[in-house]
Protein backbone atom coordinates (compact mmCIF):
# COMPACT_ATOMS: atom_id res chain seq x y z
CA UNK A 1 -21.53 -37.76 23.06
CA UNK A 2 -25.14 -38.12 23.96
CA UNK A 3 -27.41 -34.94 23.65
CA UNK A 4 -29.46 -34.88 26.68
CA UNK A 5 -32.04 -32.41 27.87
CA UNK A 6 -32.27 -30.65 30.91
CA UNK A 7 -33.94 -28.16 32.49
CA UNK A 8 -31.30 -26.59 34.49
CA UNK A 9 -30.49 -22.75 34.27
CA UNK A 10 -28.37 -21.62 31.12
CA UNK A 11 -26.13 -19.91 33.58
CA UNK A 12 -24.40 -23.53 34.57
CA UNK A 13 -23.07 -22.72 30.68
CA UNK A 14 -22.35 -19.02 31.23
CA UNK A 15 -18.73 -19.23 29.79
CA UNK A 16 -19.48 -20.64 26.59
CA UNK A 17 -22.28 -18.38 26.37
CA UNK A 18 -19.44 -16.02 25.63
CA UNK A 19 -21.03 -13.38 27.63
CA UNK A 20 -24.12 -13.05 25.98
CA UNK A 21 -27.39 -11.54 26.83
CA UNK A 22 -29.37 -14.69 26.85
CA UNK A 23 -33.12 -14.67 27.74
CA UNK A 24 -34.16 -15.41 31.75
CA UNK A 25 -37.21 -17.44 33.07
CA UNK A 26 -38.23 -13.51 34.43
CA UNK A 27 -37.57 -11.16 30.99
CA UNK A 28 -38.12 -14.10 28.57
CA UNK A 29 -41.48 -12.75 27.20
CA UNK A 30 -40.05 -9.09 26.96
CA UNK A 31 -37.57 -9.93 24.06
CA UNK A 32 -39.95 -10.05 21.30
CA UNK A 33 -37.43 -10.84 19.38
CA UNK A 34 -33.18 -10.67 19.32
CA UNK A 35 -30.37 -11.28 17.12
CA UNK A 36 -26.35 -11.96 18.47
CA UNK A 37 -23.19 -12.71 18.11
CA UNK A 38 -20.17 -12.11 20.32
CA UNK A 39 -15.98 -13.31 20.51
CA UNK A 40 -14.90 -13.25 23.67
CA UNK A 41 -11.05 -13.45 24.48
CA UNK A 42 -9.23 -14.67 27.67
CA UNK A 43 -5.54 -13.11 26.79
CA UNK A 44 -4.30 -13.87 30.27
CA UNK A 45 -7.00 -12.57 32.90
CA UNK A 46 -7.54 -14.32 36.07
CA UNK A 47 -11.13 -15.55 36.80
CA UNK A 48 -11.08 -15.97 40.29
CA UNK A 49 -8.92 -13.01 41.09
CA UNK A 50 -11.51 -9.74 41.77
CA UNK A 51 -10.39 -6.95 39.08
CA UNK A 52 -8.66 -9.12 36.99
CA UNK A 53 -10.68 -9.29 34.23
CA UNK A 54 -13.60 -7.34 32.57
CA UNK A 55 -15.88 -7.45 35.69
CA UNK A 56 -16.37 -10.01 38.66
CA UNK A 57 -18.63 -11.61 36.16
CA UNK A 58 -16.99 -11.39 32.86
CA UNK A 59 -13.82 -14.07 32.91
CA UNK A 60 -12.32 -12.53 29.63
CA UNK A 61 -10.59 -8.98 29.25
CA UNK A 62 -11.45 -8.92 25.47
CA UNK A 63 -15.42 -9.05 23.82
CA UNK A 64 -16.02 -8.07 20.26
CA UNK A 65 -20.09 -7.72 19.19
CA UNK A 66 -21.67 -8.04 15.55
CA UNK A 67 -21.69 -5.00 13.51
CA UNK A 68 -25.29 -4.58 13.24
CA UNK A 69 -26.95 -2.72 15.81
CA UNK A 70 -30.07 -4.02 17.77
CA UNK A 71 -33.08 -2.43 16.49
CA UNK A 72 -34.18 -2.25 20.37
CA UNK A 73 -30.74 -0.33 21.30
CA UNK A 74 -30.83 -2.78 24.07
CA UNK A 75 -28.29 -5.94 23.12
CA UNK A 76 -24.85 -5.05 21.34
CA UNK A 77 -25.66 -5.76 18.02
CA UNK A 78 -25.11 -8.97 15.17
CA UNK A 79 -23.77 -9.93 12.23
CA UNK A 80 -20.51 -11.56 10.87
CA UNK A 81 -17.81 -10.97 13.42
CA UNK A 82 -14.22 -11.67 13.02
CA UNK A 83 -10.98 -12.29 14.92
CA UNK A 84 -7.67 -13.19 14.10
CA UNK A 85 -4.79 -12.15 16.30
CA UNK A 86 -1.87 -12.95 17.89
CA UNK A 87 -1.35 -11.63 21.77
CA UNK A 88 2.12 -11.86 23.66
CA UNK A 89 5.56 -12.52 23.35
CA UNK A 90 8.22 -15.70 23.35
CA UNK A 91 7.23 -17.86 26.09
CA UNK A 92 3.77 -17.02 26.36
CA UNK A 93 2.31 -16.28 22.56
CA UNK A 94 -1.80 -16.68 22.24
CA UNK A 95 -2.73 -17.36 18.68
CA UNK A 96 -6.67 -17.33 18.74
CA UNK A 97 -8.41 -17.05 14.76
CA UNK A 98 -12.76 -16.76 15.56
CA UNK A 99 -16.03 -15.98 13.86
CA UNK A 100 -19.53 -15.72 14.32
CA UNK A 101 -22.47 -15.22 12.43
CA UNK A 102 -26.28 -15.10 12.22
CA UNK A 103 -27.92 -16.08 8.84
CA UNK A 104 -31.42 -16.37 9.69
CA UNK A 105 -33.36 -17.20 13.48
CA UNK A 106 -32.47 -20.61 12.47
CA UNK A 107 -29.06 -20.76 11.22
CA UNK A 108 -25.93 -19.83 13.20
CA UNK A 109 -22.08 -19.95 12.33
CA UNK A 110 -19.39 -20.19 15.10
CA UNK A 111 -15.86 -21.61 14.79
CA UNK A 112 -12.64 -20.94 17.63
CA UNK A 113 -9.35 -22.30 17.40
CA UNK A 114 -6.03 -21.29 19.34
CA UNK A 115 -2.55 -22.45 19.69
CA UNK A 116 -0.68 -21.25 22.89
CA UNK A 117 2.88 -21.41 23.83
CA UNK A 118 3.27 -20.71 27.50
CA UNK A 119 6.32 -22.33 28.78
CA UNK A 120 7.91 -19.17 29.26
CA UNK A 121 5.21 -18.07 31.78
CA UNK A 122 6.76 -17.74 35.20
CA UNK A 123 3.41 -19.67 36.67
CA UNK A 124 0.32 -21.19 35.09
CA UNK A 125 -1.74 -18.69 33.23
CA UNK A 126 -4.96 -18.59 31.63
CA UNK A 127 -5.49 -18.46 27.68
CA UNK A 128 -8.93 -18.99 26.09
CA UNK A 129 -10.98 -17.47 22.93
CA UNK A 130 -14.82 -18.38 22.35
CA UNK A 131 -17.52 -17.38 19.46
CA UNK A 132 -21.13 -17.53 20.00
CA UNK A 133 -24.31 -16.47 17.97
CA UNK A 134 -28.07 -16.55 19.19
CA UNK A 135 -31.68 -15.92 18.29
CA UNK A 136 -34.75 -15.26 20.22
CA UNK A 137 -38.13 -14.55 18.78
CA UNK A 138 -42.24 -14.96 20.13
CA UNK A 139 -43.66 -17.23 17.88
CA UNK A 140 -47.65 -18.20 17.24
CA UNK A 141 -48.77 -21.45 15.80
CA UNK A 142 -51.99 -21.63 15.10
CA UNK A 143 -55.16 -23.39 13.40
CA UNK A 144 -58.98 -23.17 13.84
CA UNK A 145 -60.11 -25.37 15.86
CA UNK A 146 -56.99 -26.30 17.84
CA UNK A 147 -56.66 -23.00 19.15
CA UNK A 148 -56.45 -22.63 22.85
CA UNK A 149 -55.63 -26.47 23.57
CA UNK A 150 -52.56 -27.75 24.36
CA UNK A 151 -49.73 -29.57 21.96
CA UNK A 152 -45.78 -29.33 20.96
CA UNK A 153 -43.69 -27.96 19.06
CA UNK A 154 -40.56 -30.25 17.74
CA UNK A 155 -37.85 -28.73 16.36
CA UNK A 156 -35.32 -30.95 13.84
CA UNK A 157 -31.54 -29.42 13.45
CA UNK A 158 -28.53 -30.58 11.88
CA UNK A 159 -25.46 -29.75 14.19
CA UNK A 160 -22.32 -31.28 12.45
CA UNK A 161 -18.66 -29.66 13.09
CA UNK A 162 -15.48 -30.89 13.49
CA UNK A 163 -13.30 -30.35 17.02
CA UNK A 164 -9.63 -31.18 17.60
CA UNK A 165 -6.83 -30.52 20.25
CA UNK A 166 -3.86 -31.45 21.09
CA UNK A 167 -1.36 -30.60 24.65
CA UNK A 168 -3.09 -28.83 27.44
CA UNK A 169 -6.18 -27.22 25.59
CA UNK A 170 -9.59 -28.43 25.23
CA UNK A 171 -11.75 -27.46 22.39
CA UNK A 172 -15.25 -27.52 22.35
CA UNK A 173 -18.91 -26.44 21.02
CA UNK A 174 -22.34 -25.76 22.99
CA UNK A 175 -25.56 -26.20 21.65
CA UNK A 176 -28.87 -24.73 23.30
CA UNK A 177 -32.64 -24.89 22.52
CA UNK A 178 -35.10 -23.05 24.54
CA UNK A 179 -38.99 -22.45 24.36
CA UNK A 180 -41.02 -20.48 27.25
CA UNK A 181 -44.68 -20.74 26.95
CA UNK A 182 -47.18 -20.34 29.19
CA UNK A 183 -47.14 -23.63 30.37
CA UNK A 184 -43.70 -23.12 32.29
CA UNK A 185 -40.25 -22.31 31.38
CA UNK A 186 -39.16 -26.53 31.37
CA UNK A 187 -37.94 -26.23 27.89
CA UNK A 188 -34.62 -26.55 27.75
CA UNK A 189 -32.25 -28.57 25.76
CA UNK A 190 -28.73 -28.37 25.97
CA UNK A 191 -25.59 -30.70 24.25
CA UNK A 192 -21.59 -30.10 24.96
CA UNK A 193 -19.59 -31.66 22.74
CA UNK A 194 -15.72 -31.49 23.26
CA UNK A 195 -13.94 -34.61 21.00
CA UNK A 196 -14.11 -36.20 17.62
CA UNK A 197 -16.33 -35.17 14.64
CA UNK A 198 -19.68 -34.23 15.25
CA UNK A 199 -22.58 -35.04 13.00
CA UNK A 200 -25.84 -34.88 14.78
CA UNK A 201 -29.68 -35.01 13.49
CA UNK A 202 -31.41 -33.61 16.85
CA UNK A 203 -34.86 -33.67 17.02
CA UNK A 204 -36.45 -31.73 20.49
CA UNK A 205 -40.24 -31.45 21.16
CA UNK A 206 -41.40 -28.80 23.73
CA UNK A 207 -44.84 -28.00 25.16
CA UNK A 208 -46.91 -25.22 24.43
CA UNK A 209 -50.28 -23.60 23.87
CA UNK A 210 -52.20 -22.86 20.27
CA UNK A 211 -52.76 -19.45 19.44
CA UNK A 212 -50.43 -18.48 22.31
CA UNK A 213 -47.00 -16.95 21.79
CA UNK A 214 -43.91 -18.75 22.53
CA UNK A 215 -40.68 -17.60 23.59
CA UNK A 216 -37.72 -19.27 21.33
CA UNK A 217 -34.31 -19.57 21.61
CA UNK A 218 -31.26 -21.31 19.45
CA UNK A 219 -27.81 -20.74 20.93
CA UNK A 220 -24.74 -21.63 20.44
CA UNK A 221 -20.81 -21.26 21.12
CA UNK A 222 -17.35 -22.57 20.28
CA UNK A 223 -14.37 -22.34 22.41
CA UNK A 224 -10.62 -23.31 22.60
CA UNK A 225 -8.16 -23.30 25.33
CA UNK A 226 -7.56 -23.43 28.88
CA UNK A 227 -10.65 -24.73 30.57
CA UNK A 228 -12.49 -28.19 31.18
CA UNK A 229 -15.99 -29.11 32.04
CA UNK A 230 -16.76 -29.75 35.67
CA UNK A 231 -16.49 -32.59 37.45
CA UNK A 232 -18.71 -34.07 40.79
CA UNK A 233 -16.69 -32.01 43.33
CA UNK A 234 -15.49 -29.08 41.35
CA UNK A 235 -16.54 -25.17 42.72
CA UNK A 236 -18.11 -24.65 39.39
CA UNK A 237 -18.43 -20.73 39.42
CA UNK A 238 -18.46 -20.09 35.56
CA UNK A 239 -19.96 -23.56 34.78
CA UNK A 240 -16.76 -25.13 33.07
CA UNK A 241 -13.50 -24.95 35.80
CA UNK A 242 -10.37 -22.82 34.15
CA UNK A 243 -6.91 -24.33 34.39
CA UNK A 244 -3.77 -22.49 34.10
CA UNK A 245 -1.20 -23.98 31.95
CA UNK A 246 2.34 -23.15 31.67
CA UNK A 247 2.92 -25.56 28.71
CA UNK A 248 1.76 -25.80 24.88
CA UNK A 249 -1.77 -26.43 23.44
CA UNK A 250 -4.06 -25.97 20.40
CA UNK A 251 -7.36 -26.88 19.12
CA UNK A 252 -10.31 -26.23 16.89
CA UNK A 253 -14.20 -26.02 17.43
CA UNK A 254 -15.90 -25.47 13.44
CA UNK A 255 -19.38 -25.59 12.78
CA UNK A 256 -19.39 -22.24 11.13
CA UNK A 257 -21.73 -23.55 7.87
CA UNK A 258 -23.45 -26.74 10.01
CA UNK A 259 -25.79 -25.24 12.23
CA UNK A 260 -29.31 -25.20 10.94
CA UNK A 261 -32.97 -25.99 11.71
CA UNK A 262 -34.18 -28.29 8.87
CA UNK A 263 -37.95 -28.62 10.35
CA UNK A 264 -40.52 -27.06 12.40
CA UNK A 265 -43.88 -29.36 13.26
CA UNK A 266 -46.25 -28.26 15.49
CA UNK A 267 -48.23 -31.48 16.59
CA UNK A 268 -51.83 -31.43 18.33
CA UNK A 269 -52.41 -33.04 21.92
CA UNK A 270 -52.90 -36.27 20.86
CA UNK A 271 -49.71 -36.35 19.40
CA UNK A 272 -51.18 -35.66 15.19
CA UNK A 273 -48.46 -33.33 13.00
CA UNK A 274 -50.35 -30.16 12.17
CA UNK A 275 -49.15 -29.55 8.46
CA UNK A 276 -50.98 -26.74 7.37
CA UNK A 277 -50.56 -24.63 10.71
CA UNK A 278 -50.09 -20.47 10.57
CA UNK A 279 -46.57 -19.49 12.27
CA UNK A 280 -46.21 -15.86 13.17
CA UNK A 281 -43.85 -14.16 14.53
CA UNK A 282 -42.74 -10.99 16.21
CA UNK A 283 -39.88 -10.42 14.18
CA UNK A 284 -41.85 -11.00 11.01
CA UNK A 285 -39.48 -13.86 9.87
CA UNK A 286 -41.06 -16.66 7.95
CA UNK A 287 -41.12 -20.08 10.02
CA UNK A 288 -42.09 -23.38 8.40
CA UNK A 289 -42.48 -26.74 8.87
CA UNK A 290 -39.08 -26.72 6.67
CA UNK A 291 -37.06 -24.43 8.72
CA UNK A 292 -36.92 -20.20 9.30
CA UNK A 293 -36.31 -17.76 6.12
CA UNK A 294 -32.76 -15.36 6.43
CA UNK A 295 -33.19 -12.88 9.03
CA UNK A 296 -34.87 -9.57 7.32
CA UNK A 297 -32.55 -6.35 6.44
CA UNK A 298 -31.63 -4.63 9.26
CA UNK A 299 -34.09 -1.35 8.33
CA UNK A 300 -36.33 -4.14 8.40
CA UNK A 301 -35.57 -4.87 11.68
CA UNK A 302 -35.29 -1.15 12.96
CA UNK A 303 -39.04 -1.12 11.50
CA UNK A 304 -40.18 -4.06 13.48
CA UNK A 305 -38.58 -3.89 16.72
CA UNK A 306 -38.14 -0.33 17.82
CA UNK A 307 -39.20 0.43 21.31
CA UNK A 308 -40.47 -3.27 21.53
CA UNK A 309 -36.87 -5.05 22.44
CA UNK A 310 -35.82 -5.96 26.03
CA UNK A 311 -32.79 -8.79 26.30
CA UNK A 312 -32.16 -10.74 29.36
CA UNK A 313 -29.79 -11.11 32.04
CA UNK A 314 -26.14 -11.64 31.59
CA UNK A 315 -25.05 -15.04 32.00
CA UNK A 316 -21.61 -14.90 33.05
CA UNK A 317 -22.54 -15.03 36.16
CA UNK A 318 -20.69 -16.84 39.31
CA UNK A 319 -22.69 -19.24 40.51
CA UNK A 320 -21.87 -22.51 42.33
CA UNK A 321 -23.10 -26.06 40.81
């Protein structure tokens, strides 16, 4: 599958996002800087039935958040987070095994898988389990001289995971880079993948302003089970269409060790790679043009960000396509 970029909302992906506190166009300068990761389980919730699960926005009745705590008390925290379980009975068992984890603002692990056995059910029910992880941070680039004028900022990332199903489930894995400047908030890319091995070198140059902080943002998210992407015609409320199943299904989404930004090049407006550029950042990590450092110890953290943290709206949102 083609990567293609878009500048549609994030929202349009809000159940993948696996209920994540992802940055809007209005709060995305207030999170200096944010670290996540999330599972999120459907064990048998309805989506479109009010009360059924968490909220009217939340389609799962299960969320589990990294261990870590945000050092702006705001978002609900990072950090390895695990899940293997087994929900139900004969007839309508749930197997779901998930992780997520955040090794630096520039390296993410996810994986999902499932296996669901639901032929006992007396009508179609609902079955899914997702993992997501995500970064935000303000970033500077700068350089005498160039300071003040406009240029880009291209970001190179390896994405490479494998996904399988079989039955009634679909497995599958999101991929999202954002940057908000002061030029506008067009910079969105955005890649669903849902078949075969996956073994991308992405490459993504946004617009922005030197000497002027940046608003960036990696995301991503695995999922397995009852659900499929929307289609021209569909009433697309949680951006992918749930289907209840009263049969048998499994799958796998992995790219919990293949998710990494390999290069960072600021480039001046004529299109000339800056090499010797200063990056700064809010958080303090270190970006290069060869990627981002691990993400700082969480006192570290607690040090940097306290009082300064604000995360955006929740994207599980209902919202028509």
């Amino acid at each position: 599958m083609t990567p293609t970029r878009s500048s549609s909302s994030l929202a349009g992906f809000a159940f993948l996002a696996g209920a994540m506190c992802i940055g809007s166009p209005d709060s995305a300068m207030a999170a200096s800087f944010s670290l996540e990761t999330n599972i999120s389980v459907n064990t048998g919730c309805d989506p479109y039935t009010p009360g059924s699960c968490l909220t009217a926005d939340d389609p799962v009745d299960i969320e589990l958040w990294g261990p870590i705590p945000d050092p702006g008390n705001v978002s609900r925290g990072y950090g390895l987070v695990t899940l293997d379980e087994v929900y139900g009975s004969t007839g309508e068992l749930f197997t779901v095994s998930a992780a997520a984890n955040l090794v630096s603002f520039g390296e993410l692990q996810l994986r999902a898988a499932a296996e669901y056995d639901l032929t006992g059910l007396a009508s179609p029910g609902y079955r899914v389990v997702a993992a997501g992880a995500q970064s935000t941070d303000e970033i500077t680039v700068s350089k005498t001289g160039l300071n003040g004028t406009a240029g880009s900022f291209q970001v190179d990332l390896n994405f490479d995971g494998l996904i399988s199903a079989s039955g009634s489930a679909l497995a599958g894995a999101l991929l999202v880079v954002e940057v908000s400047s002061s030029i506008g908030d067009d910079g969105q890319f955005f890649t669903f993948f849902d078949e075969g091995p996956v073994n991308e070198a992405i490459s993504v140059a946004f617009p922005i302003i030197w000497g002027e902080a940046f608003r960036y943002n990696l995301f991503s998210a695995a999922a397995v089970g009852t659900f499929r992407p929307c289609v021209v015609g569909d009433v697309c409320e949680f951006g992918f269409v749930f289907t209840p199943q009263n049969d048998i299904g499994a799958g796998s989404a992995d790219f919990f060790s293949t998710l990494k930004i390999t290069g960072l090049t600021p480039y001046d407006q004529f299109g000339n790679p800056i090499l010797d550029a200063t990056f700064s950042s809010a958080s303090n990590a270190r970006y290069t043009i060869e990627g981002v450092e691990a993400v700082p110890e969480p006192a570290t953290l607690l040090l940097l960000g306290a009082g300064g943290l604000a995360t955006g709206l929740r994207r599980w949102r209902r919202r028509a396509q």
